[in-house]
Structures are given as structure tokens and as C-alpha cells.
PDB file of N, CA and C in Angstrom:
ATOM      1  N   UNK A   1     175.663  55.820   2.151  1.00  0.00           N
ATOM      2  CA  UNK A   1     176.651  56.646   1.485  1.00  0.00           C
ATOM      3  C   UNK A   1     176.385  58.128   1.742  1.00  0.00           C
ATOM      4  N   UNK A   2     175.167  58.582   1.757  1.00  0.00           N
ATOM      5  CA  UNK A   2     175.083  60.351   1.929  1.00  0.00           C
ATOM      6  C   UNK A   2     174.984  60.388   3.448  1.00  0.00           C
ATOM      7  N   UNK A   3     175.067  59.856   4.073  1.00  0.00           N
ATOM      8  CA  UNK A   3     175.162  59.850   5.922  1.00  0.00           C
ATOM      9  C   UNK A   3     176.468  60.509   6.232  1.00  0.00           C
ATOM     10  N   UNK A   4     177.268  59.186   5.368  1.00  0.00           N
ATOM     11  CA  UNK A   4     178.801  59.065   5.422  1.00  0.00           C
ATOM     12  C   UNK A   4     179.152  61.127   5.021  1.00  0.00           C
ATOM     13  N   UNK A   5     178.743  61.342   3.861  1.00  0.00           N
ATOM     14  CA  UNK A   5     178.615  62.414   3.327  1.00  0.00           C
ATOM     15  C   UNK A   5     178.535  63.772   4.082  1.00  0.00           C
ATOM     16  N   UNK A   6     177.701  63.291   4.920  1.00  0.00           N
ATOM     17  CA  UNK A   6     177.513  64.944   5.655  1.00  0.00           C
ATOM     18  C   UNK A   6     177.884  64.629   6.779  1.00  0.00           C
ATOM     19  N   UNK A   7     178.239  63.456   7.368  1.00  0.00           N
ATOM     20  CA  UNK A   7     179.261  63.644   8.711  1.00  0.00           C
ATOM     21  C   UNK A   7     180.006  64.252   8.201  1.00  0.00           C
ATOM     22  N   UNK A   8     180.777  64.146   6.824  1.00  0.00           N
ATOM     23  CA  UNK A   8     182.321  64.350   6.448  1.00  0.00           C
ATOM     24  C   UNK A   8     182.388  66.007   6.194  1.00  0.00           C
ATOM     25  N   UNK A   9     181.208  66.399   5.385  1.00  0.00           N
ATOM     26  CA  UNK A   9     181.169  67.530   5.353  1.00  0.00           C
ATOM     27  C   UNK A   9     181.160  68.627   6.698  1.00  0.00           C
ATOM     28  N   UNK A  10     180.087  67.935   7.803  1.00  0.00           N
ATOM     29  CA  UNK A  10     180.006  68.531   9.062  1.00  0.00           C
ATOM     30  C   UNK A  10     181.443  68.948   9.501  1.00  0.00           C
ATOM     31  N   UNK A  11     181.918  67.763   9.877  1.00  0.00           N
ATOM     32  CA  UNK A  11     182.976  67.538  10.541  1.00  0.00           C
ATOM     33  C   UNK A  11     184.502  68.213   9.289  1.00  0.00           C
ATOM     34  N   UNK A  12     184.500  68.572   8.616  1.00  0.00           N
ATOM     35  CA  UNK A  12     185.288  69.353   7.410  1.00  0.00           C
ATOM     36  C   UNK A  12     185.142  70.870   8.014  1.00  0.00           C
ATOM     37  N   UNK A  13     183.387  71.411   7.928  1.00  0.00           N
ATOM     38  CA  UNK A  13     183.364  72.632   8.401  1.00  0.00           C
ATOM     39  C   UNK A  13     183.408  72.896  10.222  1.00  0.00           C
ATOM     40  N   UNK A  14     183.311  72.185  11.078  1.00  0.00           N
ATOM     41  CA  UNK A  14     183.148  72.623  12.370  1.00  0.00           C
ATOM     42  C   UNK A  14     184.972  72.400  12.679  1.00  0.00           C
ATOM     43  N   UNK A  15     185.662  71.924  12.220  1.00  0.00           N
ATOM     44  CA  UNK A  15     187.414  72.046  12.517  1.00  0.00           C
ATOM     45  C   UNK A  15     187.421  73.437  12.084  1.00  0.00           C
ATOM     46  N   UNK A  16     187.010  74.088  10.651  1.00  0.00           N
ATOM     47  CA  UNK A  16     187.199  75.023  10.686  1.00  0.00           C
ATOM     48  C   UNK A  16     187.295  76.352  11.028  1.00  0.00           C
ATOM     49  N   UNK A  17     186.121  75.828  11.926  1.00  0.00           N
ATOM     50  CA  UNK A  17     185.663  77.392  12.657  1.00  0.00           C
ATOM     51  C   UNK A  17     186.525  78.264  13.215  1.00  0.00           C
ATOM     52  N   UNK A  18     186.084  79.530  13.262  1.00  0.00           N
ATOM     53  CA  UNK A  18     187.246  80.809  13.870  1.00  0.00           C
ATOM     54  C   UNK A  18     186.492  81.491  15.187  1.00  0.00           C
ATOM     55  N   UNK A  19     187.123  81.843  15.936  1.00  0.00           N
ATOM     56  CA  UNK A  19     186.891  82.475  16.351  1.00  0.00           C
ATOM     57  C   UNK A  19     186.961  84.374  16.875  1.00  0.00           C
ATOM     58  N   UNK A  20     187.865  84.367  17.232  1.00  0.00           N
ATOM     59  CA  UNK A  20     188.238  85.887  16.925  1.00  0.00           C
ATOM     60  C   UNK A  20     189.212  86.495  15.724  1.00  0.00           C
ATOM     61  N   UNK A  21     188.797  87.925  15.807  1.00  0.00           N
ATOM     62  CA  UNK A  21     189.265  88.325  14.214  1.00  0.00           C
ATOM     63  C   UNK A  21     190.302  89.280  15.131  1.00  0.00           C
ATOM     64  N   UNK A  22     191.803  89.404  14.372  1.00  0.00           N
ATOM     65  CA  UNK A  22     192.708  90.603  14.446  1.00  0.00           C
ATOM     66  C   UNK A  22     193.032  90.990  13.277  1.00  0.00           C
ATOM     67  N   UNK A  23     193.481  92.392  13.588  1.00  0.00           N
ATOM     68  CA  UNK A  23     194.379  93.192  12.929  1.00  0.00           C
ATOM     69  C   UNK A  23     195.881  92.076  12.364  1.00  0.00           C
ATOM     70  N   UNK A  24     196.119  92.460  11.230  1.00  0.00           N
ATOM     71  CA  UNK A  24     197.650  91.631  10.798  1.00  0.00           C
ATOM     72  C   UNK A  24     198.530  92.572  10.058  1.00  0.00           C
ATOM     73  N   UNK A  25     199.620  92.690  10.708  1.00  0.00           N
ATOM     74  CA  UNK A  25     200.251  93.636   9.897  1.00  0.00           C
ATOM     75  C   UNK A  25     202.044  93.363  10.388  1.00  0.00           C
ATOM     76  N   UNK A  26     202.870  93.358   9.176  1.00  0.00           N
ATOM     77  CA  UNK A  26     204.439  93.444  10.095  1.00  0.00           C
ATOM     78  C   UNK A  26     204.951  94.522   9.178  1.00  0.00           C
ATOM     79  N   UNK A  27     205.867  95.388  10.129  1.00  0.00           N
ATOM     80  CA  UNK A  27     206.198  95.976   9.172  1.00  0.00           C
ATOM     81  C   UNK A  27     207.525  96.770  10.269  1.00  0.00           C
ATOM     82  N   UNK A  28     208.388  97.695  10.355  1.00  0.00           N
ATOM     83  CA  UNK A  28     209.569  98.667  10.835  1.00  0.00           C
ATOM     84  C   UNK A  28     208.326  99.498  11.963  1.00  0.00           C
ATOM     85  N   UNK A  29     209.374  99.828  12.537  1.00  0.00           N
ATOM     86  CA  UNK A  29     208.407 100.863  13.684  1.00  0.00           C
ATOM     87  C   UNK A  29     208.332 102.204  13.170  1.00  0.00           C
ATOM     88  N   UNK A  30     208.614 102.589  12.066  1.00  0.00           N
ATOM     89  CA  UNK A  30     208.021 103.611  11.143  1.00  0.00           C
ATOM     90  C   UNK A  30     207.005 103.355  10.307  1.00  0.00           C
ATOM     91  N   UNK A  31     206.101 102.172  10.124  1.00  0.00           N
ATOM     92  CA  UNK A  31     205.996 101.562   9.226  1.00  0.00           C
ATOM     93  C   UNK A  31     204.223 102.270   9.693  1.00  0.00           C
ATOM     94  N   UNK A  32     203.252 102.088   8.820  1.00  0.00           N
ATOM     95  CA  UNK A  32     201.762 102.204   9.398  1.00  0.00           C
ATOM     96  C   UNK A  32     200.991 100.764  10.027  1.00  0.00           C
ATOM     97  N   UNK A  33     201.683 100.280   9.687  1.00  0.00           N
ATOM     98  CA  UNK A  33     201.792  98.845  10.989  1.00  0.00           C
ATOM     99  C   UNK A  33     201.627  99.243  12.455  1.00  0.00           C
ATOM    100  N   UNK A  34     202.746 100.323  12.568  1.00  0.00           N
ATOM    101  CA  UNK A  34     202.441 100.950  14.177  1.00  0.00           C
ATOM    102  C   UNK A  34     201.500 101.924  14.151  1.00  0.00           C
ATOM    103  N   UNK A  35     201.380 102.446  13.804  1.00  0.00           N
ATOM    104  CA  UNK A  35     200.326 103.940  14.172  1.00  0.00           C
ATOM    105  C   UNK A  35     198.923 103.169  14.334  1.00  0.00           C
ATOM    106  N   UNK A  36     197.576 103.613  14.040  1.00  0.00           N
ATOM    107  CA  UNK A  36     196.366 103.695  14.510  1.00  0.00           C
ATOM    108  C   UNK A  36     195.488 103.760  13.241  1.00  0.00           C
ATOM    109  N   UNK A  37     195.831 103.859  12.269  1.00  0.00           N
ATOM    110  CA  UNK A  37     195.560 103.494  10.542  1.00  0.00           C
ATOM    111  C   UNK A  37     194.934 102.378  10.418  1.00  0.00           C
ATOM    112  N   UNK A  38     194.223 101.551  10.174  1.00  0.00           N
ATOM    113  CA  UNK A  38     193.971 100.266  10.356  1.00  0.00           C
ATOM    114  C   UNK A  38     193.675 100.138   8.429  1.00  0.00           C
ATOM    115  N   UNK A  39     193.792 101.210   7.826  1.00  0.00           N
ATOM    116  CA  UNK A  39     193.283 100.766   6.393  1.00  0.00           C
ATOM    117  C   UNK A  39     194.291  99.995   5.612  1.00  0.00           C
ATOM    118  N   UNK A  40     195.652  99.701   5.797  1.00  0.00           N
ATOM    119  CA  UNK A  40     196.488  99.308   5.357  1.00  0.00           C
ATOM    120  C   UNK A  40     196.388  97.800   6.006  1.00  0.00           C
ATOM    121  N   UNK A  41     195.633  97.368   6.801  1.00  0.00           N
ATOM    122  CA  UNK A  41     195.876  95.985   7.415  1.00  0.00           C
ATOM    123  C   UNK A  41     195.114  95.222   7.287  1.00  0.00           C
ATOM    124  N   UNK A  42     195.376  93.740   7.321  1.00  0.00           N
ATOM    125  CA  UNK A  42     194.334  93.008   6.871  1.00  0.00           C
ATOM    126  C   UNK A  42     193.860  92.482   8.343  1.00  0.00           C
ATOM    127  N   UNK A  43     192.864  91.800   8.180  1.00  0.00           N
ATOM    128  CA  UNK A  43     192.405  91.184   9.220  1.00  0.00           C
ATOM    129  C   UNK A  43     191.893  89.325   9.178  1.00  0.00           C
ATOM    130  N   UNK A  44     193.040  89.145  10.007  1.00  0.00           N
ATOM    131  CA  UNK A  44     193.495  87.775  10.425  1.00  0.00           C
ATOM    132  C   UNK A  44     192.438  86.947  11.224  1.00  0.00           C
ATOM    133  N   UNK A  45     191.322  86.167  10.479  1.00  0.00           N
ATOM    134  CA  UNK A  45     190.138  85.129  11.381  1.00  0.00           C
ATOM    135  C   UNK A  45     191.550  83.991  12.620  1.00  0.00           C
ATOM    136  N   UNK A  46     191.319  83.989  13.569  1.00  0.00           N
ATOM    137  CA  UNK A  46     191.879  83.110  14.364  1.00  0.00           C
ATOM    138  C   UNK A  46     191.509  81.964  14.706  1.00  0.00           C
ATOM    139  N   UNK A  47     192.174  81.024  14.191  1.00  0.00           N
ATOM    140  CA  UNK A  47     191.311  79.165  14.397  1.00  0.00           C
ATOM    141  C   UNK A  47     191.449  79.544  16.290  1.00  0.00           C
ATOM    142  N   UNK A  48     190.278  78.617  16.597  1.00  0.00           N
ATOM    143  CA  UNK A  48     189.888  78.099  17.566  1.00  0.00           C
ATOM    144  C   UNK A  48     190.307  76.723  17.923  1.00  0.00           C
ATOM    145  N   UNK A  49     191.435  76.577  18.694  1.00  0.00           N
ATOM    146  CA  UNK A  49     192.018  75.454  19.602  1.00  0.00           C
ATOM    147  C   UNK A  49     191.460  75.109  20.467  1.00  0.00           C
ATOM    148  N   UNK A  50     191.500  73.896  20.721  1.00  0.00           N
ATOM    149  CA  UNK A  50     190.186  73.298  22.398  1.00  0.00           C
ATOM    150  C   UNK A  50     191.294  73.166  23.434  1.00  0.00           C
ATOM    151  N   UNK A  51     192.700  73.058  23.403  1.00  0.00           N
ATOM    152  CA  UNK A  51     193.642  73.458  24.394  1.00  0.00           C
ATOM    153  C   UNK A  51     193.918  74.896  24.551  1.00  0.00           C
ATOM    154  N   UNK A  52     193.778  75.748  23.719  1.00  0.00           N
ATOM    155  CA  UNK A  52     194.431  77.374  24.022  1.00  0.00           C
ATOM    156  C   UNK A  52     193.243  78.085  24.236  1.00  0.00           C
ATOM    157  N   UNK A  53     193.583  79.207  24.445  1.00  0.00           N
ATOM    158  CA  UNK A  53     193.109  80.602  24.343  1.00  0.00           C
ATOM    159  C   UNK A  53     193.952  81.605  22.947  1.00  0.00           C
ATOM    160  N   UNK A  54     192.832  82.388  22.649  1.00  0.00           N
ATOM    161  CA  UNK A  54     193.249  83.245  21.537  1.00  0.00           C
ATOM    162  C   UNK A  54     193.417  84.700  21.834  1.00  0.00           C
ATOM    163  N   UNK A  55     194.506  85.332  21.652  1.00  0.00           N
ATOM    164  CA  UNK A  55     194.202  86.577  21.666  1.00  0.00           C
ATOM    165  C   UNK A  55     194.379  87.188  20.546  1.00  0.00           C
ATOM    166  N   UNK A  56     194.437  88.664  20.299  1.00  0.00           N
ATOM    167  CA  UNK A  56     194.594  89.444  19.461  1.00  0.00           C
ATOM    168  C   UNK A  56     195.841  90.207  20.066  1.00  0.00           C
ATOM    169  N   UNK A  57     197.328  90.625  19.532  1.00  0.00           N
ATOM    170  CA  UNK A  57     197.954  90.889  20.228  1.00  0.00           C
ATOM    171  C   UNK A  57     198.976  91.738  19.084  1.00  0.00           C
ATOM    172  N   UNK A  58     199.432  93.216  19.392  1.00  0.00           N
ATOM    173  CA  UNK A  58     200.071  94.210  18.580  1.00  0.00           C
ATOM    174  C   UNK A  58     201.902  94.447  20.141  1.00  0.00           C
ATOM    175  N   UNK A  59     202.937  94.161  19.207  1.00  0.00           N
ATOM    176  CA  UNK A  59     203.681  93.936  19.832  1.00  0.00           C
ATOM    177  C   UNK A  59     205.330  94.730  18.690  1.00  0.00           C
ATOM    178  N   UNK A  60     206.324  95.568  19.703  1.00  0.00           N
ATOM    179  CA  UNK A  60     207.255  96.165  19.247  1.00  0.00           C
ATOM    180  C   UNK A  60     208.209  95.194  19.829  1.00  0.00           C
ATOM    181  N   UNK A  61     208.868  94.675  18.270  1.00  0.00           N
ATOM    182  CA  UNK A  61     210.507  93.613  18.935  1.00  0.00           C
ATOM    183  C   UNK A  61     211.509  94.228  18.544  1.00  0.00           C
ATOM    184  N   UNK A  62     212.879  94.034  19.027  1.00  0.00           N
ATOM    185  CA  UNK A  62     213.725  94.514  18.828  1.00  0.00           C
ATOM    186  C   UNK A  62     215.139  93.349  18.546  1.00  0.00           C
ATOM    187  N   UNK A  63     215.478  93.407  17.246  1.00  0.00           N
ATOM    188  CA  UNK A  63     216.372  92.408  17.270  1.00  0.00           C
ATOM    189  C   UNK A  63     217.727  92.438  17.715  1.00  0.00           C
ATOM    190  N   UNK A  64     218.225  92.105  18.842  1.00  0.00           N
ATOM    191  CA  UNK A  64     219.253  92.509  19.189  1.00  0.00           C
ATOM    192  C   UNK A  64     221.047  92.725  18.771  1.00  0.00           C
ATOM    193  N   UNK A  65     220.721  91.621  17.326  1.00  0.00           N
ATOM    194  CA  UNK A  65     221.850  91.554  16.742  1.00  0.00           C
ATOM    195  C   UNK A  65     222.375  92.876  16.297  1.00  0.00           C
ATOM    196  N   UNK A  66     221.231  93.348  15.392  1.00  0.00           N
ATOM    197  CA  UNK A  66     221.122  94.031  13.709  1.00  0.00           C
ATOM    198  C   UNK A  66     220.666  95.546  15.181  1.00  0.00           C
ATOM    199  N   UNK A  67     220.333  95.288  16.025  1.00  0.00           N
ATOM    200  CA  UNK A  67     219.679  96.568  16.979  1.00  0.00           C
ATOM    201  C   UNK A  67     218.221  97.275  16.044  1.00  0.00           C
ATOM    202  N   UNK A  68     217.471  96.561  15.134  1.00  0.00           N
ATOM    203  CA  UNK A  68     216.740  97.590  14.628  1.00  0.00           C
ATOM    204  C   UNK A  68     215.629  96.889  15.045  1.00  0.00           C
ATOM    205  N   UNK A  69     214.426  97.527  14.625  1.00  0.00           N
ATOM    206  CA  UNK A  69     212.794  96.845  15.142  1.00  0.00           C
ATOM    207  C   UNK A  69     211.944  96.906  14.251  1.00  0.00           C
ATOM    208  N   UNK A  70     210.765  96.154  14.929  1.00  0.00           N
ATOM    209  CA  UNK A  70     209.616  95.817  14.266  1.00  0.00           C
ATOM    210  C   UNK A  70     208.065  96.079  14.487  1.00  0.00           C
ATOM    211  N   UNK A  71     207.494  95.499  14.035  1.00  0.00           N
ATOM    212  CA  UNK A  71     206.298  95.976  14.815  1.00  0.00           C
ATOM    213  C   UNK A  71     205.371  95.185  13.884  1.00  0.00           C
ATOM    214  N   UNK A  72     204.622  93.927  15.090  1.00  0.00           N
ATOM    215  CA  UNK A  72     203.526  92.616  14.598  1.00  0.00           C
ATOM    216  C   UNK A  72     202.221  92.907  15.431  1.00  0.00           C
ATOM    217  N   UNK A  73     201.285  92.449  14.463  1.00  0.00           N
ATOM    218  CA  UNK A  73     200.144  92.625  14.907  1.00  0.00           C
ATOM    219  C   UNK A  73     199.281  91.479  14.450  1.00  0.00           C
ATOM    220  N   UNK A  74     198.180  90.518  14.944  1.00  0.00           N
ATOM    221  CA  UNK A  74     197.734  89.410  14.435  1.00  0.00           C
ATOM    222  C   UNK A  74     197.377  88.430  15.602  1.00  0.00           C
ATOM    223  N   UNK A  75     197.179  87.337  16.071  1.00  0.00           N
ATOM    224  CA  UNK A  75     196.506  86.402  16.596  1.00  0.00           C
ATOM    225  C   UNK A  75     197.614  86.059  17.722  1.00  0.00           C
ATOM    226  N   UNK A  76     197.746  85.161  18.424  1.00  0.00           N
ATOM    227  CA  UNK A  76     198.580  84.914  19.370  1.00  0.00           C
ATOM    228  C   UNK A  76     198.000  83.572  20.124  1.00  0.00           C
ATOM    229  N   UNK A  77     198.139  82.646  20.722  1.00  0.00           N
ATOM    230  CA  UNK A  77     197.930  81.530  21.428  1.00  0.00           C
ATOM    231  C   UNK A  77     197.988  81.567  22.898  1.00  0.00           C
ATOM    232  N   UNK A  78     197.610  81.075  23.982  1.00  0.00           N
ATOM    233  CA  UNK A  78     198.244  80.379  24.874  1.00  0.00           C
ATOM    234  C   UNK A  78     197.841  79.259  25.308  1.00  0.00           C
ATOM    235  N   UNK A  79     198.056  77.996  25.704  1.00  0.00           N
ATOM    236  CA  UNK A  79     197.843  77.116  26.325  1.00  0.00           C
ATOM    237  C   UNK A  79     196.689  77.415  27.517  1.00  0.00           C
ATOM    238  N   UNK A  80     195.634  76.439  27.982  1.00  0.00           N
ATOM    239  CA  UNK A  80     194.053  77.363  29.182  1.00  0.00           C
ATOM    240  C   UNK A  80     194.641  77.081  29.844  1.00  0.00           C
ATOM    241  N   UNK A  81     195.602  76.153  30.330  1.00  0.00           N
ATOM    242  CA  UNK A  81     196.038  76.051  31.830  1.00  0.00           C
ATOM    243  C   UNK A  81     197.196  77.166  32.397  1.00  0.00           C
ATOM    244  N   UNK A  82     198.180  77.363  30.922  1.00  0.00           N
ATOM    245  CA  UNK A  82     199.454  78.961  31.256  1.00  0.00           C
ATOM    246  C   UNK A  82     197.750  79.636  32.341  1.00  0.00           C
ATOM    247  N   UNK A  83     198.449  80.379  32.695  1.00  0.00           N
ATOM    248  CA  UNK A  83     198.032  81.564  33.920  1.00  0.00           C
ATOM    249  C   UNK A  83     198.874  82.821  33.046  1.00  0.00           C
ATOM    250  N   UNK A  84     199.215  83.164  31.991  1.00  0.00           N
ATOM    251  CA  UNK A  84     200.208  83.708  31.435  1.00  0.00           C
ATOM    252  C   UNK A  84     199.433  84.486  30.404  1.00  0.00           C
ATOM    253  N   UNK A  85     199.815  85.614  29.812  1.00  0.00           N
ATOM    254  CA  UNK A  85     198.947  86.219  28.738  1.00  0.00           C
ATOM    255  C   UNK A  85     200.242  86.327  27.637  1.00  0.00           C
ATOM    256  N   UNK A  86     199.818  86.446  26.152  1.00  0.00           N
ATOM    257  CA  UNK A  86     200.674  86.495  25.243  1.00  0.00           C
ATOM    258  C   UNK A  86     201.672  87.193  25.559  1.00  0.00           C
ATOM    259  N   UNK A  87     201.489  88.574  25.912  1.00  0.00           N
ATOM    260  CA  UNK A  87     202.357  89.815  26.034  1.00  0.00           C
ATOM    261  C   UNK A  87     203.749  89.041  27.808  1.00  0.00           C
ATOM    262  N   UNK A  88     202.898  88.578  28.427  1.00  0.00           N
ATOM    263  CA  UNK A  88     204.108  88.227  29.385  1.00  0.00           C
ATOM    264  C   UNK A  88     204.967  87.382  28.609  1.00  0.00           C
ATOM    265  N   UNK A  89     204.126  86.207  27.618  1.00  0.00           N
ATOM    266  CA  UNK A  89     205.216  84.933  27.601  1.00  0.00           C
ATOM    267  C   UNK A  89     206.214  85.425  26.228  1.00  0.00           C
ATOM    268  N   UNK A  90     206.231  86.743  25.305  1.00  0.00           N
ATOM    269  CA  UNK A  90     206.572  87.322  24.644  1.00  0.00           C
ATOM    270  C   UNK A  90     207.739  87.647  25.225  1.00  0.00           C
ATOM    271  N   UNK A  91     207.386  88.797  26.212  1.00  0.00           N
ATOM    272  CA  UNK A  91     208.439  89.266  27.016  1.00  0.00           C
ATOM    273  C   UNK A  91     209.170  88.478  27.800  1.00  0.00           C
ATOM    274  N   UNK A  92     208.995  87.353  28.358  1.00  0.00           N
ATOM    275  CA  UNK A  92     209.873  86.832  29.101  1.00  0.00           C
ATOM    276  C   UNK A  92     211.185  85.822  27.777  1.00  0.00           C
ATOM    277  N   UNK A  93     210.285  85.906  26.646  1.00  0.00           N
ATOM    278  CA  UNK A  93     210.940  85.299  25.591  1.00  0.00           C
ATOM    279  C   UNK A  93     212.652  85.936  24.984  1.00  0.00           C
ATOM    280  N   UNK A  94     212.210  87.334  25.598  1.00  0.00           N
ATOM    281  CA  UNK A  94     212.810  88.910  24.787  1.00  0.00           C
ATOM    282  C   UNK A  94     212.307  88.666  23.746  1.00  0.00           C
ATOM    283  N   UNK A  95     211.512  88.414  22.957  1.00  0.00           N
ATOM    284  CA  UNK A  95     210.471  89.168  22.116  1.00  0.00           C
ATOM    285  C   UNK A  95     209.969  90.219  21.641  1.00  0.00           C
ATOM    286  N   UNK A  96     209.464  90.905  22.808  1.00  0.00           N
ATOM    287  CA  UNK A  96     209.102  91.919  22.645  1.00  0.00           C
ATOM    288  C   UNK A  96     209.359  93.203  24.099  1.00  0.00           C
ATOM    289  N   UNK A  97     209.526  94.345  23.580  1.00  0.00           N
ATOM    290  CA  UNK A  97     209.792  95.007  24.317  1.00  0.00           C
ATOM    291  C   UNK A  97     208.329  95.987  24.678  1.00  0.00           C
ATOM    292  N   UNK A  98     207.274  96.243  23.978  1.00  0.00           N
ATOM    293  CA  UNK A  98     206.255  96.661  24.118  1.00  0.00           C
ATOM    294  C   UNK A  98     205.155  95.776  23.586  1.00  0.00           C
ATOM    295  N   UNK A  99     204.160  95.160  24.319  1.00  0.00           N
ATOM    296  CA  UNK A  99     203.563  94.837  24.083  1.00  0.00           C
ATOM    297  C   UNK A  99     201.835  94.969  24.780  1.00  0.00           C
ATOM    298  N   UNK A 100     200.496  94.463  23.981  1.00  0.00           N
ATOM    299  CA  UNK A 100     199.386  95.034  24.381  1.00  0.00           C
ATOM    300  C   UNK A 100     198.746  93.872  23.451  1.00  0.00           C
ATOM    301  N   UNK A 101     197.600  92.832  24.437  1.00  0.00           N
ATOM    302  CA  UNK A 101     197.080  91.636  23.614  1.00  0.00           C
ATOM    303  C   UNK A 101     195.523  92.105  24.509  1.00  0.00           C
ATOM    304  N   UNK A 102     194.305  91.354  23.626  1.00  0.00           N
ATOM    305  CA  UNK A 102     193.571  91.858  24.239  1.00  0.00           C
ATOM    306  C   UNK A 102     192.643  90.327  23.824  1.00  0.00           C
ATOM    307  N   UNK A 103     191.507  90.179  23.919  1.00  0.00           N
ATOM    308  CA  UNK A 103     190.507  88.968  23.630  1.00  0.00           C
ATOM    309  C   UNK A 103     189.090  89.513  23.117  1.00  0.00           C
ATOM    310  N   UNK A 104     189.047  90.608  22.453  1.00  0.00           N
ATOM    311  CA  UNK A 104     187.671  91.061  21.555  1.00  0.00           C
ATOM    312  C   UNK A 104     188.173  91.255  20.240  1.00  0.00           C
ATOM    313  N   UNK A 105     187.421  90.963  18.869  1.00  0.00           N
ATOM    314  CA  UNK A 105     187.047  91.400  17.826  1.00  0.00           C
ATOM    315  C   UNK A 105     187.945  92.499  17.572  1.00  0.00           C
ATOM    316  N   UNK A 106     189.483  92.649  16.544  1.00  0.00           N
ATOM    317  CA  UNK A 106     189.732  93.855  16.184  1.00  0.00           C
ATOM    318  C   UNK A 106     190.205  94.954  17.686  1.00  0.00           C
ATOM    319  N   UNK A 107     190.392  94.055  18.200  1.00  0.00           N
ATOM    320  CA  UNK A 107     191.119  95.216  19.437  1.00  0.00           C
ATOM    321  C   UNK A 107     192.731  95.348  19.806  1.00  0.00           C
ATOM    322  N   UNK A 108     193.220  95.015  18.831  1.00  0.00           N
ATOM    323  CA  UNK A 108     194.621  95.213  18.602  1.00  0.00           C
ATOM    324  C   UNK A 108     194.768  95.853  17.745  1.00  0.00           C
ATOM    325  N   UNK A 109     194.335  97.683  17.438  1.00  0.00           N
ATOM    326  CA  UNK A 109     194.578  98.712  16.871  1.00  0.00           C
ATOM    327  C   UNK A 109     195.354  99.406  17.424  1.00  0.00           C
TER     328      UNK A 109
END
């Protein structure tokens, strides 16, 4: 019974694990979301997928209906086999019109 126990526990905490940390923030492109402030933002732990890659990725969208924008900052995915980085598959999405993703600790300021 306590075998059973700490596989369950093991295996409870090692799914959990994170790996890289970003910046998280949404907010208007006036907003301190965009600028270089980082005290207003929280910071987003990123689960670790055994198919993707993680980035950290700060990105300006523009909705084309309403014409007004945004501005996201926080974690991002891709699949290891894409050859593709967040910011291309964003943009090819129209997503985003400026974008900047990076793969260290907090480097989407």
C-alpha cells in the first residue's frame, strides 16, 4: 500500500513540472502591458510538454473587425518537429502584427 503511495505521489508531482517562467499580461496597446514596466505583470510558470517546445512570447494583435489592438504577453507552444517559431505561426495566423518570442526565463519584457 505505501509503494502504491509514492509512485502516485511521484508521478502526481513530475506531470507537474514547469519549465520556463514568462511575463503575463493582456491589456490595449496603451496599456503597461506594452511598455517595459514589468511591476504590473504576473509571471506565468509554463508546463513542460514532451511533444512541444515552450517559449516566452510578447505579441501586438490587431482585430480587424472592431480595427483596435492589443497587446499579450505569456507562454506560447510549438510542436519539436514545426521548424516554425511562435511569432511566425502567429503571424501567418494574422494574429499578430508585431511580434518577439524568445526561450529564457522572463525574456519577454
Amino acid at each position: 500500500m505505501k509503494i502504491i503511495f509514492v509512485v502516485g505521489m511521484f508521478a502526481c508531482l513530475s506531470s507537474t513540472a514547469f519549465g520556463l517562467d514568462c511575463y503575463m499580461c493582456i491589456g490595449s496597446v496603451d496599456s503597461d502591458c506594452n511598455g517595459k514596466d514589468n511591476s504590473t505583470m504576473l509571471i506565468q510558470h509554463c508546463p513542460e510538454y514532451a511533444q512541444s517546445r515552450s517559449y516566452c512570447v510578447s505579441y501586438k494583435s490587431i482585430d480587424s473587425i472592431q480595427m483596435t489592438g492589443g497587446f499579450i504577453r505569456g507562454c506560447g507552444f510549438m510542436k519539436k518537429e514545426d521548424e516554425r517559431n511562435v511569432c511566425d505561426y502567429l503571424k501567418e495566423l494574422h494574429m499578430a502584427v508585431e511580434c518577439d518570442d524568445c526561450e529564457t526565463d522572463l525574456c519577454n519584457i
